[in-house]
Protein backbone atom coordinates (compact mmCIF):
# COMPACT_ATOMS: atom_id res chain seq x y z
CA UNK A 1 -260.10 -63.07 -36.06
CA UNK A 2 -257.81 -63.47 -33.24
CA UNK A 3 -255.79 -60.38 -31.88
CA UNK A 4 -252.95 -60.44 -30.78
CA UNK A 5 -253.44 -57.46 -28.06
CA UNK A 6 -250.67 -56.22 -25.58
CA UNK A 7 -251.86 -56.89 -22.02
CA UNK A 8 -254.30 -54.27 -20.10
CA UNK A 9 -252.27 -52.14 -17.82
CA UNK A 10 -252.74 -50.99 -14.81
CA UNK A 11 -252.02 -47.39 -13.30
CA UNK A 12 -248.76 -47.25 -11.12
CA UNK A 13 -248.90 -45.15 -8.01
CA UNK A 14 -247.17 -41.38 -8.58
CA UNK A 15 -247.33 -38.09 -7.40
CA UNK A 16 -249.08 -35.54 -8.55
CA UNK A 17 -247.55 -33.41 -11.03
CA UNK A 18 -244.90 -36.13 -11.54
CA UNK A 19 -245.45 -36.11 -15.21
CA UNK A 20 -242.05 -34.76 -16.13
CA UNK A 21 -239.72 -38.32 -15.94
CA UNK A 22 -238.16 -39.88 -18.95
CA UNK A 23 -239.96 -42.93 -19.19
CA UNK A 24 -238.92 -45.72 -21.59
CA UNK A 25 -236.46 -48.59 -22.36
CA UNK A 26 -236.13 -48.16 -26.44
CA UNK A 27 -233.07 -48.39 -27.87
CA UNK A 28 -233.72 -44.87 -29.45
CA UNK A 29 -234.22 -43.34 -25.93
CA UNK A 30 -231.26 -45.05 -24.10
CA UNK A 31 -228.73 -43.58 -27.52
CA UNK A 32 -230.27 -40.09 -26.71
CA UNK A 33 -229.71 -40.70 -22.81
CA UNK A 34 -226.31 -42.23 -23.09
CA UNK A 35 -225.15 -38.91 -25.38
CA UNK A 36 -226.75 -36.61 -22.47
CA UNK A 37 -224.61 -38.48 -19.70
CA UNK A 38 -221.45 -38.20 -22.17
CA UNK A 39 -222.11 -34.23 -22.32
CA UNK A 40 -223.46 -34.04 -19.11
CA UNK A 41 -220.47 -32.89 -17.27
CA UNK A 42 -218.58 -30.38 -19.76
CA UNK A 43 -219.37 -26.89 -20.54
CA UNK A 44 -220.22 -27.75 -24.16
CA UNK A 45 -223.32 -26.10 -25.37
CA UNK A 46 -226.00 -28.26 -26.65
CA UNK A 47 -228.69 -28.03 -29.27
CA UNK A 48 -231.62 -30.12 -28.51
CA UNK A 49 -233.69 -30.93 -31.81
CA UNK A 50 -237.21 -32.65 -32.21
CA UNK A 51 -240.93 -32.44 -32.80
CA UNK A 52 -243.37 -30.65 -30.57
CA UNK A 53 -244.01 -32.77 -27.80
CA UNK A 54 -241.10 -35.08 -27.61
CA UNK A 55 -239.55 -33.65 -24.45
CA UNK A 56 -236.56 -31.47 -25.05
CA UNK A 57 -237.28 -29.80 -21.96
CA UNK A 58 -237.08 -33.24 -20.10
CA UNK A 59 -233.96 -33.56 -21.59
CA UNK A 60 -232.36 -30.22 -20.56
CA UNK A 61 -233.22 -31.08 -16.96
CA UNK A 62 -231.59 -34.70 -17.12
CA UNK A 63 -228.20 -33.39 -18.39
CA UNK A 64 -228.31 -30.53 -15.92
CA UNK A 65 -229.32 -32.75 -12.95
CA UNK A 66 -226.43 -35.43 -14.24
CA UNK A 67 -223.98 -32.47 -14.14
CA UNK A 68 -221.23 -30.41 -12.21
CA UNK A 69 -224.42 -28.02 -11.73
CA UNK A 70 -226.75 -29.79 -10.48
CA UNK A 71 -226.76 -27.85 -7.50
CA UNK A 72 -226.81 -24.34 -8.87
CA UNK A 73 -230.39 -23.03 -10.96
CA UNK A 74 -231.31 -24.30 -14.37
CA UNK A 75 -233.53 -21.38 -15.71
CA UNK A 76 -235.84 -22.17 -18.90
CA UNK A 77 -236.08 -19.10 -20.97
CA UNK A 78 -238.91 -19.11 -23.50
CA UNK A 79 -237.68 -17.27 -26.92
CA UNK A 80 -241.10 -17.86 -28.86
CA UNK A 81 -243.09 -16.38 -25.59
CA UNK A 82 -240.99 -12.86 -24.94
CA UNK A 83 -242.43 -9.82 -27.02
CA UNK A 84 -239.53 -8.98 -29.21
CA UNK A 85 -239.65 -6.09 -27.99
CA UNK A 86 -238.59 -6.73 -24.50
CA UNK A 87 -236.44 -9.77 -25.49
CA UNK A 88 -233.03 -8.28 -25.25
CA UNK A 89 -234.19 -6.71 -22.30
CA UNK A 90 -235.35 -10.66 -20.56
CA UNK A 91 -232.06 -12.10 -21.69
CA UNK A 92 -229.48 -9.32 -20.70
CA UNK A 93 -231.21 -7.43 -18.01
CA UNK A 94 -231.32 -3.10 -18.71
CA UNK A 95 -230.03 -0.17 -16.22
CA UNK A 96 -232.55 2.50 -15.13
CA UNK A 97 -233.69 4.93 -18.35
CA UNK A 98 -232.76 2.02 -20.81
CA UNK A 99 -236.23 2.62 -22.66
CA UNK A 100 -239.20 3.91 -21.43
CA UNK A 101 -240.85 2.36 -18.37
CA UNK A 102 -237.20 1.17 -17.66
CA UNK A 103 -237.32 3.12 -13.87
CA UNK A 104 -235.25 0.26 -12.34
CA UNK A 105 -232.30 -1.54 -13.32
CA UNK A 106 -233.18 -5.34 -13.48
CA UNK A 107 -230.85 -8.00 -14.33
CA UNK A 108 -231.88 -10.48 -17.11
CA UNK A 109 -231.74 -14.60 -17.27
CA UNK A 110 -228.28 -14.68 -17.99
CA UNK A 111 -227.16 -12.83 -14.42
CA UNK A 112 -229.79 -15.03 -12.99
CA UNK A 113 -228.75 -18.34 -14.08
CA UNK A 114 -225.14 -17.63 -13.09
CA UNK A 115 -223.42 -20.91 -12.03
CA UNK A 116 -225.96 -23.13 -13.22
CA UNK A 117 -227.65 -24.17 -16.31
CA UNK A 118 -230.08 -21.82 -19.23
CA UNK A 119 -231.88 -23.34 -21.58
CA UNK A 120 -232.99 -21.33 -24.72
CA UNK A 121 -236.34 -22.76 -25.79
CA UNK A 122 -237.01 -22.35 -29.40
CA UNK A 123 -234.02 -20.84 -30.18
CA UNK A 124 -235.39 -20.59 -33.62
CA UNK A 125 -237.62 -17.65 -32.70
CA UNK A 126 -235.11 -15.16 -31.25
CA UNK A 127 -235.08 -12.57 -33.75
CA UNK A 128 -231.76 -11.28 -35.96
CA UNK A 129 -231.23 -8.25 -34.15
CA UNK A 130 -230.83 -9.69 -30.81
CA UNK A 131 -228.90 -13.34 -32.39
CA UNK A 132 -225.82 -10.96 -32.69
CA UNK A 133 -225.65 -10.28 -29.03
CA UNK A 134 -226.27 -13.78 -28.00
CA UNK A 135 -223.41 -14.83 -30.43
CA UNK A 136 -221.29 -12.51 -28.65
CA UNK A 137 -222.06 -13.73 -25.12
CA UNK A 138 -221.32 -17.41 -26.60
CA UNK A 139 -217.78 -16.25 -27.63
CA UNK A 140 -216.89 -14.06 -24.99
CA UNK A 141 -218.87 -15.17 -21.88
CA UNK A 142 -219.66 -11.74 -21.27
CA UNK A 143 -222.49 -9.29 -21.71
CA UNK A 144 -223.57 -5.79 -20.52
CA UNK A 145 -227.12 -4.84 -19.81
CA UNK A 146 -229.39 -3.03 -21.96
CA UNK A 147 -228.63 0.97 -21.71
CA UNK A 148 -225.44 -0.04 -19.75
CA UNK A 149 -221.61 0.08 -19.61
CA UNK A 150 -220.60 -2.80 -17.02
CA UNK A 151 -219.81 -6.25 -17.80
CA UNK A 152 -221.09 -9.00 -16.38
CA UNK A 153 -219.12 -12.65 -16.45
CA UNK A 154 -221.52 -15.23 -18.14
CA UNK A 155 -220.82 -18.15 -16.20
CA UNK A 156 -223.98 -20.10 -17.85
CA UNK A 157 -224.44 -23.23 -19.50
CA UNK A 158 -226.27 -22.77 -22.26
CA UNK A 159 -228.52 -25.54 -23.60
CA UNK A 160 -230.57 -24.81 -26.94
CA UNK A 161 -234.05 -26.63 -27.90
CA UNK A 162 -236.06 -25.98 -31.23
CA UNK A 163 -238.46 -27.80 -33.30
CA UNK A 164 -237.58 -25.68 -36.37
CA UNK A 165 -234.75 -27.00 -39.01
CA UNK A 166 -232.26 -24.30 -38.28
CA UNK A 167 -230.29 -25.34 -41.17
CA UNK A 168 -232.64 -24.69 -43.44
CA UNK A 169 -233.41 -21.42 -41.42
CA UNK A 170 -229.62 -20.63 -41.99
CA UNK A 171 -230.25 -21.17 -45.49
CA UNK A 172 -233.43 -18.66 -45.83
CA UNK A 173 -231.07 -16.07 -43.95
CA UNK A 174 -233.55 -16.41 -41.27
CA UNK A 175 -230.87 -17.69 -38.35
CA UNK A 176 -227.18 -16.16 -37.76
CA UNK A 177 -225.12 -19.08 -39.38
CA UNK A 178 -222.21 -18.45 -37.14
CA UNK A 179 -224.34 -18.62 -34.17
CA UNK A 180 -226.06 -21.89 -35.99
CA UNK A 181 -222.41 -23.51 -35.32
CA UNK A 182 -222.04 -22.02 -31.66
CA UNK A 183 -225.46 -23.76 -31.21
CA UNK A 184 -224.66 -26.63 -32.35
CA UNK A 185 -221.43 -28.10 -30.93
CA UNK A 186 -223.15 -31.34 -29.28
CA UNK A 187 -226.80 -31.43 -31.36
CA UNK A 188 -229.04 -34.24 -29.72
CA UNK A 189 -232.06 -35.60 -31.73
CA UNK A 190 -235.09 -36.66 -29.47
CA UNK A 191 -237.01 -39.21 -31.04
CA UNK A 192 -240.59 -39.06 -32.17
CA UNK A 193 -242.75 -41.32 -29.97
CA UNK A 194 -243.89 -42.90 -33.36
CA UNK A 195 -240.09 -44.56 -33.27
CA UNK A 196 -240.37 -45.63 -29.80
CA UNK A 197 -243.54 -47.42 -30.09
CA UNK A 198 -242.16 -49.76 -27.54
CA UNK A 199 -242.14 -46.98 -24.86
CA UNK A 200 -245.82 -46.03 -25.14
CA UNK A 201 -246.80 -48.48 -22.77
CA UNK A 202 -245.06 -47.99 -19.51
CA UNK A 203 -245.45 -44.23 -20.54
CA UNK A 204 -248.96 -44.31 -20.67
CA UNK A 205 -249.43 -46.02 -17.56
CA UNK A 206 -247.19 -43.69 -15.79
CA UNK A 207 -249.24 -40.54 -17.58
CA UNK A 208 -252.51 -42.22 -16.36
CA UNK A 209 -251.32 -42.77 -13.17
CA UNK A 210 -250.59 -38.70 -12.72
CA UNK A 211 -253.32 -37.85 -14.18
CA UNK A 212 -255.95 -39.80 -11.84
CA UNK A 213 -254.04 -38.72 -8.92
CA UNK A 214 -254.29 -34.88 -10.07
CA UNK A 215 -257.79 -34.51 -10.84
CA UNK A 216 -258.66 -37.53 -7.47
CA UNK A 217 -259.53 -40.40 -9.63
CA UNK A 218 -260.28 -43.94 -9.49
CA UNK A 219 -259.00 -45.55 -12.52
CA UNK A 220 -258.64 -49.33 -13.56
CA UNK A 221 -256.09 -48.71 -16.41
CA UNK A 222 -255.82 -49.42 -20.23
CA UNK A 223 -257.48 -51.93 -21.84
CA UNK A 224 -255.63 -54.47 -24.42
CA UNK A 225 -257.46 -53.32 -27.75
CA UNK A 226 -257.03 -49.28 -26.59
CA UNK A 227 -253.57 -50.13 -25.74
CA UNK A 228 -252.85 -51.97 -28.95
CA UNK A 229 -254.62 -48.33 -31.32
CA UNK A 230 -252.07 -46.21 -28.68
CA UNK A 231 -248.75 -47.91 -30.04
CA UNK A 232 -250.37 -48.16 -33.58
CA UNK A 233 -251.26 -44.64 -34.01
CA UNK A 234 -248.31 -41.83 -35.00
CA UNK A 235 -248.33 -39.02 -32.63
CA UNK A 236 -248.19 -36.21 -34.37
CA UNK A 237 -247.90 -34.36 -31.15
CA UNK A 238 -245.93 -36.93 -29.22
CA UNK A 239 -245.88 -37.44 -25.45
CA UNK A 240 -247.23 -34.32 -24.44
CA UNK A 241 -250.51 -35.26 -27.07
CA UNK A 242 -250.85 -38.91 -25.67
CA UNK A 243 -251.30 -37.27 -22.08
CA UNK A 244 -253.81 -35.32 -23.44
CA UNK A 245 -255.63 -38.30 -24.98
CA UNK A 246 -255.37 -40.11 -22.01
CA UNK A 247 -257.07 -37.54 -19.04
CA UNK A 248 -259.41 -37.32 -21.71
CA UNK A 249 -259.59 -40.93 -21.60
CA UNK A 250 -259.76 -40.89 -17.59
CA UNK A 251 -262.82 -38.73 -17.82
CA UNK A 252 -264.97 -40.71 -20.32
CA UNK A 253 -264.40 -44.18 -18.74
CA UNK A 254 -265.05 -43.05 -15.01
CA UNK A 255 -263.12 -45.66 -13.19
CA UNK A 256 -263.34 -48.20 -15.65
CA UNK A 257 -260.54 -49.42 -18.21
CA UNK A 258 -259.73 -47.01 -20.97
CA UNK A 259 -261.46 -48.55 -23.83
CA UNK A 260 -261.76 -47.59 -27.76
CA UNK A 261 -264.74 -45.77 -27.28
CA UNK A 262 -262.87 -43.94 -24.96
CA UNK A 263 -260.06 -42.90 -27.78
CA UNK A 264 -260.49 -39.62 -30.23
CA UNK A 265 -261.76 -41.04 -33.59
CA UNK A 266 -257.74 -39.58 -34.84
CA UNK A 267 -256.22 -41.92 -32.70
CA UNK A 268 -258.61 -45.39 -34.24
CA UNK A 269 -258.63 -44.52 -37.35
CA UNK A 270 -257.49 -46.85 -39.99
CA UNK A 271 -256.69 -48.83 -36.50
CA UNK A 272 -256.56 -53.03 -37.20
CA UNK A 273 -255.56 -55.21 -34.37
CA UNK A 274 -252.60 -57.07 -34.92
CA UNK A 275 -253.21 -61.14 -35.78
CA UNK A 276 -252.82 -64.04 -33.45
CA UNK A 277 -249.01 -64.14 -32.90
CA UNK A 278 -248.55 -60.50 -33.97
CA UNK A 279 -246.33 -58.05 -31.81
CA UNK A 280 -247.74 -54.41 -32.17
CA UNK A 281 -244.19 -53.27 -33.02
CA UNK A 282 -243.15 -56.13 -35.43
CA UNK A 283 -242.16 -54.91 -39.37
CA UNK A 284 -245.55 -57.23 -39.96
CA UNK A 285 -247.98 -55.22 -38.16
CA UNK A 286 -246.57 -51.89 -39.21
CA UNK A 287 -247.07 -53.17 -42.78
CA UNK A 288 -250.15 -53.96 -41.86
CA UNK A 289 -251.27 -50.75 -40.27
CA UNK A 290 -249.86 -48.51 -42.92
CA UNK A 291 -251.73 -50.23 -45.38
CA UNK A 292 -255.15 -49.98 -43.70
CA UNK A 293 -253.97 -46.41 -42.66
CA UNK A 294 -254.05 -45.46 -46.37
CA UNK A 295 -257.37 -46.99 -46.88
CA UNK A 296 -258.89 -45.47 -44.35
CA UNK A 297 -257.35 -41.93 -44.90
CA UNK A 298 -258.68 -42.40 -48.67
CA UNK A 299 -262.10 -43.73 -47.85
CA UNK A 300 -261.32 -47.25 -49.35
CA UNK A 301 -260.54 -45.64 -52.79
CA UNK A 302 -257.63 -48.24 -54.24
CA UNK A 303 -256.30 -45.37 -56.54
CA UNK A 304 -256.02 -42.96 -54.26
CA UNK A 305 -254.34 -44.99 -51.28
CA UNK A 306 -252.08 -46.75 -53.62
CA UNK A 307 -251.09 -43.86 -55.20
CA UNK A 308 -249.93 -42.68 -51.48
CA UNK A 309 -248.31 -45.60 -51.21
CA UNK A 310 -246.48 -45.46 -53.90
CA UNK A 311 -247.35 -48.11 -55.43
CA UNK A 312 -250.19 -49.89 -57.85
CA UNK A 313 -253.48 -50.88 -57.55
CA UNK A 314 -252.42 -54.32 -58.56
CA UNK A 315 -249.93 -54.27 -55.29
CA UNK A 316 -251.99 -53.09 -53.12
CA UNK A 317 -254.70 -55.52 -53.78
CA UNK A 318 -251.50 -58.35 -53.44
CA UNK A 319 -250.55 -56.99 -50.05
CA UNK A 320 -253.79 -56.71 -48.87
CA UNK A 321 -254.47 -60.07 -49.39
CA UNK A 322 -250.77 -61.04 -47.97
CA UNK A 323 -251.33 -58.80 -44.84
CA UNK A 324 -254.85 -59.90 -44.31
CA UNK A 325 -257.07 -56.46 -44.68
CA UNK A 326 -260.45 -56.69 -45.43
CA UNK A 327 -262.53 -54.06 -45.03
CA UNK A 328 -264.42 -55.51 -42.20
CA UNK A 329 -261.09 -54.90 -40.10
């Protein structure tokens, strides 16, 4: 059959290390953008939600850079990556003889983010103990070191990021419900990249493109056919696991086009290319592909992929035939 393919692209010029713009034109990604430029400029605190991958981060540093702050530090602050231990400690700074191997004072993110921006990532993972001090700091814009008496004026704007539910956390008494409403005064929801399907292309060109100049590439671009399995396939790890698909990509075609048989078999499989006439992100094709996905994941077994459908064998066989899947595809 005829496909339908999205045209090959090729690489645009960038620098390297210039992977960290918000690329895209979807209508989900200009909502989330047009919230951040709404927020941008008030001391609200934010709470940045979304899968792994999707770019919180990237979305910290675009209402900081559209702010009053701009010009003053925006410090990230990894919760998940300080030993609990020492997290108290990284967040508040301590005085001299706080705990042992404290023989210095040393102030924490907080006194070193003054007059700019912090951003809390995975807020999720700062344990109860310390959630009660950081809910104080949110009310009073003040904190004291570890070991310490002094207080210290918390002029911070605090921006939150997590891929965990902290509702539900709330609900397992694993997260501070009052701080779970501190948190979440402005909440922003990044999409998944598998509901901006429209943004995969100019993003993977502009991945490509970084990643050719970093590791001193020549590199043709992305074929139709690879480009059409890209938008097709889900993401479970988003923008951050397309770039790794696509150096890996860069490697394996060695200056030619990205190709299929450049692609992890995740990526192709169940993969049909849309019809003559098709767009890769019409209601048809993802019909299409979620059907064949279903065969494939079930090894052609009609029982078991309708039953993940959720519907018959008798239906499945009708939209198979309606959608055109054979298992040649």
């Amino acid at each position: 059959m005829n496909a339908a393919l999205p045209r090959p692209v090729s690489p645009l010029p960038a620098a390297v290390g210039e992977t960290s713009k918000l690329i895209g034109s979807s209508p989900a990604l200009l909502r989330v953008l047009e919230l951040c430029r709404r927020v941008a400029n008030t001391r609200s605190t934010v709470l940045i939600t979304g899968e792994t991958g999707t770019g919180k981060e990237l979305i910290a540093r675009y209402i900081h850079r559209h702010s009053a702050r701009r010009d003053k530090p925006m410090t990230v602050f990894s919760c998940h990556a300080a030993p609990e231990t020492l997290l108290e400690s990284e967040l508040f700074g301590h005085e001299r003889g706080a705990f042992t191997g404290a023989i210095q004072s040393r102030s924490g993110v907080f006194e070193r983010s003054h007059g700019g921006t912090l951003l809390l990532d995975e807020v999720g993972d700062i344990p109860l103990h310390a959630q009660a001090k950081l809910l104080r700091i949110l009310q009073e814009r003040r904190f004291t070191r570890l070991g310490g008496t002094a207080m210290f004026e918390a002029d911070v704007r605090i921006i939150a990021s997590t891929q965990h539910d902290l509702r539900a956390m709330v609900q397992r008494g694993e997260f501070r419900e009052d701080l779970f409403y501190r948190l979440n005064v402005f909440p922003l929801h990044v999409p998944p990249l598998r509901e901006r399907r429209e943004d995969i292309p100019p993003l993977a060109t502009y991945l490509l493109s970084a990643a050719a100049r970093q590791h001193r590439c020549r590199q043709s671009g992305i074929g139709g056919l690879a480009l059409a399995a890209m938008i097709s396939y889900d993401w479970p790890g988003n923008v951050r696991q397309l770039q790794s698909v696509l150096e890996r990509g860069l490697l394996l075609s060695i200056g030619e086009r990205i190709e299929p048989q450049h692609l992890p078999a995740e990526v192709l499989g169940g993969f049909v290319p849309p019809l003559a006439g098709e767009s890769p992100t019409s209601l048809a094709y993802a019909q299409r592909l979620l059907v064949a996905r279903a065969l494939h994941e079930n090894r052609w077994n009609f029982t078991r992929a309708a039953a993940q459908l959720g519907v018959s064998v008798h239906v499945l066989r009708q939209m198979m035939a309606k959608l055109q899947i054979r298992r040649a595809d």
